[in-house]
N, C-alpha and C. Protein backbone atom coordinates (compact mmCIF):
# COMPACT_ATOMS: atom_id res chain seq x y z
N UNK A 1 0.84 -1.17 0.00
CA UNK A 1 0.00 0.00 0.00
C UNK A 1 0.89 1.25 0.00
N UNK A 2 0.75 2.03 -1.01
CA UNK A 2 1.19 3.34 -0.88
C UNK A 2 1.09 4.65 -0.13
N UNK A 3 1.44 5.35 0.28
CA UNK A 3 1.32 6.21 1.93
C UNK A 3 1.61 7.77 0.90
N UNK A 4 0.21 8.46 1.00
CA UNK A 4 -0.37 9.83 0.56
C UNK A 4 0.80 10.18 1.11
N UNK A 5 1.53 11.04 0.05
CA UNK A 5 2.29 12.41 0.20
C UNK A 5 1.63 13.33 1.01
N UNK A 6 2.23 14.08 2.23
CA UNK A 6 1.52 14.84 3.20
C UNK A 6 2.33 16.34 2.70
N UNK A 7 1.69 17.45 2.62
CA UNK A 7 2.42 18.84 2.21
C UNK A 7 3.28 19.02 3.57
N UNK A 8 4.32 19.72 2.93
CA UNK A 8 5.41 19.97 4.30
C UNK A 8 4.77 20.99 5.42
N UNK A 9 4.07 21.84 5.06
CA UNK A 9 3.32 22.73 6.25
C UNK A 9 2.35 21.91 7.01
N UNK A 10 1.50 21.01 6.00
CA UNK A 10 0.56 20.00 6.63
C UNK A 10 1.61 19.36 7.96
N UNK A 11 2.35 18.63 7.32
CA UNK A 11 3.17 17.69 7.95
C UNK A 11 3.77 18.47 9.22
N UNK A 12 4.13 19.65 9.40
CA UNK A 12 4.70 20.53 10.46
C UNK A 12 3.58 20.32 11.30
N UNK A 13 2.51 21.13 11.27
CA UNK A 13 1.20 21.65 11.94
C UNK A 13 0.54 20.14 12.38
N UNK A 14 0.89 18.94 11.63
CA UNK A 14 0.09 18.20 12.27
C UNK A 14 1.30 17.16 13.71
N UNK A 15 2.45 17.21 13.39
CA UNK A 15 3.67 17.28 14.24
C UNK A 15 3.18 18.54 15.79
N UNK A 16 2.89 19.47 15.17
CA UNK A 16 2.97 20.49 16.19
C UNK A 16 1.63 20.13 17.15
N UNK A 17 0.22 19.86 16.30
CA UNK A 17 -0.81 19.20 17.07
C UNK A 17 -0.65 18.00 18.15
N UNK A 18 0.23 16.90 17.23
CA UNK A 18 0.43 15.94 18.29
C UNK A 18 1.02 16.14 19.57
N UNK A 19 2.44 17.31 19.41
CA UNK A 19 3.13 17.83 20.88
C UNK A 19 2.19 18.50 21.78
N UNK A 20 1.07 18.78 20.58
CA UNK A 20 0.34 19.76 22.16
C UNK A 20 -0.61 18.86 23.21
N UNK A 21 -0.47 19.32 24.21
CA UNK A 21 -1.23 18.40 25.34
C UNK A 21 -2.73 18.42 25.33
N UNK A 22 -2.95 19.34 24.58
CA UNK A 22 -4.45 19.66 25.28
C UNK A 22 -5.14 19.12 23.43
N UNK A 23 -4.94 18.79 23.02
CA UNK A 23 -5.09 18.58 21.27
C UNK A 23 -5.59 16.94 20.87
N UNK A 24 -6.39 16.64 21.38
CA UNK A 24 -6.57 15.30 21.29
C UNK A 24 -6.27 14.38 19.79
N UNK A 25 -6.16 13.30 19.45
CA UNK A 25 -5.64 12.53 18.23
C UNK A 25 -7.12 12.80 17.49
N UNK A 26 -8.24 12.69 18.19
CA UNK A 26 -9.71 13.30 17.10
C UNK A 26 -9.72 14.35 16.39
N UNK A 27 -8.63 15.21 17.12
CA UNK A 27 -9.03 16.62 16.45
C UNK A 27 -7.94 16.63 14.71
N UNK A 28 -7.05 15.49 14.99
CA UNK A 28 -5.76 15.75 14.23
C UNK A 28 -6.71 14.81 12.82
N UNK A 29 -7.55 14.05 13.46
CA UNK A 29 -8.51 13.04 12.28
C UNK A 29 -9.11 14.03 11.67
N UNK A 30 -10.13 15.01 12.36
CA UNK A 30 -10.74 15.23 11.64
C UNK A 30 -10.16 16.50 10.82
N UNK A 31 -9.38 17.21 11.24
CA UNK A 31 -8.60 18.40 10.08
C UNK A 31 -7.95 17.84 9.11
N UNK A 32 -7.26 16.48 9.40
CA UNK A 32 -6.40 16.01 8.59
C UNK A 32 -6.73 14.59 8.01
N UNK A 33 -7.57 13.97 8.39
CA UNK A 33 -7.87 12.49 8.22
C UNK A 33 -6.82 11.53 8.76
N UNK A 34 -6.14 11.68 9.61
CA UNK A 34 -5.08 10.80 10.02
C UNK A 34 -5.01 10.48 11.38
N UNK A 35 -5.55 9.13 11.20
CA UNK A 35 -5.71 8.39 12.99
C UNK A 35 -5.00 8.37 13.61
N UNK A 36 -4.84 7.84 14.92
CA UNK A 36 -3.91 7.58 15.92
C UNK A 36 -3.16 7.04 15.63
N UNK A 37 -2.61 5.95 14.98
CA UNK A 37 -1.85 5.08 14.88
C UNK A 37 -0.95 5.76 13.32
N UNK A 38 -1.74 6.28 12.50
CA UNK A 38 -0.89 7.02 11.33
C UNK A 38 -0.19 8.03 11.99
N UNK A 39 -0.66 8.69 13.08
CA UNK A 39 0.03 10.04 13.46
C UNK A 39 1.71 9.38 14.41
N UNK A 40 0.87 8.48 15.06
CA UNK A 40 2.43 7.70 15.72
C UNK A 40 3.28 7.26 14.65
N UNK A 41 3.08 6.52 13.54
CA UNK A 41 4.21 6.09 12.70
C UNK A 41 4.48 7.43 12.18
N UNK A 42 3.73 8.25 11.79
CA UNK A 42 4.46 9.87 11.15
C UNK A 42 5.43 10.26 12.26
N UNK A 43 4.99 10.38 13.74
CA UNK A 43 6.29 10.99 14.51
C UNK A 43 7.17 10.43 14.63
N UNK A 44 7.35 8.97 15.00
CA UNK A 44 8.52 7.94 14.68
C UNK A 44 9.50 8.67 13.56
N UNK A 45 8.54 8.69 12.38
CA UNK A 45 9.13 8.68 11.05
C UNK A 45 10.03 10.12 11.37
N UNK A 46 9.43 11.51 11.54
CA UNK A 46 10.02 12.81 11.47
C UNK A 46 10.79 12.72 12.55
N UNK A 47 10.74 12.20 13.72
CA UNK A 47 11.58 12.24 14.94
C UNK A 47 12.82 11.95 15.14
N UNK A 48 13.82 11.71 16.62
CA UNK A 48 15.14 11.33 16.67
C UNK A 48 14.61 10.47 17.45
N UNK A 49 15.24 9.21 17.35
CA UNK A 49 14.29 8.28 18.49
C UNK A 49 14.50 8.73 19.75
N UNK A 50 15.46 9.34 20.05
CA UNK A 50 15.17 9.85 21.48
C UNK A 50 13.95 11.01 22.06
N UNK A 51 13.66 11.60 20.91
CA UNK A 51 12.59 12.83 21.29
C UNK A 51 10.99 11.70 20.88
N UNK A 52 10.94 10.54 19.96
CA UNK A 52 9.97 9.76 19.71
C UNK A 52 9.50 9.07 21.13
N UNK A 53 10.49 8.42 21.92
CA UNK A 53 10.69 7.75 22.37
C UNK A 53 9.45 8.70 24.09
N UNK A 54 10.28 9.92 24.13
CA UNK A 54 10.20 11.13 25.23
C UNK A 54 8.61 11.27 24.66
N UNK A 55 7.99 11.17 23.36
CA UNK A 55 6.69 11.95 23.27
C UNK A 55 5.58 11.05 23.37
N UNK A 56 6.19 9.68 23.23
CA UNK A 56 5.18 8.70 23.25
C UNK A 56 5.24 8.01 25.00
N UNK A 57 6.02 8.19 25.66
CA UNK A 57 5.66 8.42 27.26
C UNK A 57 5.57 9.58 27.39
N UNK A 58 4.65 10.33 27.17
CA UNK A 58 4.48 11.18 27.23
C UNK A 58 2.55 11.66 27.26
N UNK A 59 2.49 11.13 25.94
CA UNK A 59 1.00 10.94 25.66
C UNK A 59 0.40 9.53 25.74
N UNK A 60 1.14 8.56 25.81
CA UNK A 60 0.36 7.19 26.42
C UNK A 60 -0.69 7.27 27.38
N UNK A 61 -1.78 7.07 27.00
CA UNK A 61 -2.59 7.19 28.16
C UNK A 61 -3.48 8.63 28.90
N UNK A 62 -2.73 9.38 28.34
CA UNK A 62 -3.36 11.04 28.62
C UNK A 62 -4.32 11.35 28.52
N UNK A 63 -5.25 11.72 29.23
CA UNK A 63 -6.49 12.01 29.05
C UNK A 63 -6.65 12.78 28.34
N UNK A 64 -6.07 14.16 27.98
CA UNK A 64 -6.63 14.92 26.96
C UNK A 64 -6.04 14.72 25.42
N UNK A 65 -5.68 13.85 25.84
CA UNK A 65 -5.07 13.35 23.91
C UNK A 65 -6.13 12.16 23.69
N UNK A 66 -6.79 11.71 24.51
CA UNK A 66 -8.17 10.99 23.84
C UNK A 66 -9.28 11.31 24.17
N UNK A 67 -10.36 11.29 23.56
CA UNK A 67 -11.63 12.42 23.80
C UNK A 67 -12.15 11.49 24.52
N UNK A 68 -12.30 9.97 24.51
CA UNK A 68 -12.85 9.35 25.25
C UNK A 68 -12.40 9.04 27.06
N UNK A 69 -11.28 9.37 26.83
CA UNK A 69 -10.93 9.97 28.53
C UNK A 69 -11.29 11.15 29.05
N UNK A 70 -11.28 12.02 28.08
CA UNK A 70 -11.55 13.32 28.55
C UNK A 70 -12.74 13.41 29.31
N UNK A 71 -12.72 14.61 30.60
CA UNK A 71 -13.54 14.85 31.51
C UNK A 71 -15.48 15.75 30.57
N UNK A 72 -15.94 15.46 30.72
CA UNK A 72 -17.21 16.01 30.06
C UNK A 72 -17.25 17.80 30.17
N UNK A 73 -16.63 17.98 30.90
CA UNK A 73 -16.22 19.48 31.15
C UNK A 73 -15.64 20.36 29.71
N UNK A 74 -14.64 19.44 29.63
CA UNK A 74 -14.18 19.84 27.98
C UNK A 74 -14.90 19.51 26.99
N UNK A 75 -15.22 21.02 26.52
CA UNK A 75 -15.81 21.26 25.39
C UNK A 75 -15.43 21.60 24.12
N UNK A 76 -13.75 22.03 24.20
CA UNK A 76 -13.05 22.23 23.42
C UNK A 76 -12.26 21.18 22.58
N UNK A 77 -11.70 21.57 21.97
CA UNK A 77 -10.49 20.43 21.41
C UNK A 77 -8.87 21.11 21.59
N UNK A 78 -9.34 22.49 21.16
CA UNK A 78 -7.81 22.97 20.87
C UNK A 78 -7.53 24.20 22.16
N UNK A 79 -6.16 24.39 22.79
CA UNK A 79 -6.04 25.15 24.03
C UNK A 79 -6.25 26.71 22.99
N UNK A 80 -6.71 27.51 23.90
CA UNK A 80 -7.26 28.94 23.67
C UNK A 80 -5.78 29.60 23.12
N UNK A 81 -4.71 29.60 23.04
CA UNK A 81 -3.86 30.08 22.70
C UNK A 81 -3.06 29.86 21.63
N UNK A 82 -3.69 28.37 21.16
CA UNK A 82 -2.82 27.82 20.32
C UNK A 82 -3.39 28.36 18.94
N UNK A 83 -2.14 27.86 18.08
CA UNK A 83 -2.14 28.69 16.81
C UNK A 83 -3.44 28.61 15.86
N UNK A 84 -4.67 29.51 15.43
CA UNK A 84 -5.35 29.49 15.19
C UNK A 84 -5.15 29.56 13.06
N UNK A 85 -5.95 28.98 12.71
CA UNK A 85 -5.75 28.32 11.34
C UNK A 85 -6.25 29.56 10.40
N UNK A 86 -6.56 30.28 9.53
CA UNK A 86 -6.82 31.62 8.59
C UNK A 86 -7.78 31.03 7.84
């Protein structure tokens, strides 16, 4: 199976979504179409395994990186500060 060419800004911004804490893997599906498990082999892929290694204990398990952990309180997806799209 062949693996869609991702645009290099795409590919940044969706890198930059996964580091953020408050940014759940739903939100990165639905802007981008790319599940949980595509977004982990993409950071593997762009990463140094030592910073791969640091981001995936990192978000294992996190409640706000899966909507289905998340507290019902959150109504958001993306933190109020973060970089807003034009």
């Amino acid at each position: 199976m062949k693996k869609a060419k991702i645009d290099p800004a795409d590919l940044s911004r969706i890198v930059e979504m996964a580091w953020e804490d408050r940014t759940p893997f739903d939100a990165i599906m639905q802007s981008y179409g790319i599940n949980e498990s595509a977004v982990i082999d993409l950071m593997r892929q762009t990463m140094k395994p030592s910073s791969y290694r640091m981001w995936r204990k990192r978000v294992t398990g996190r409640a706000t990186k899966h909507v289905a952990l998340r507290s019902e309180n959150v109504q958001r997806a993306y933190c109020p500060t973060q970089y807003k799209l034009k």
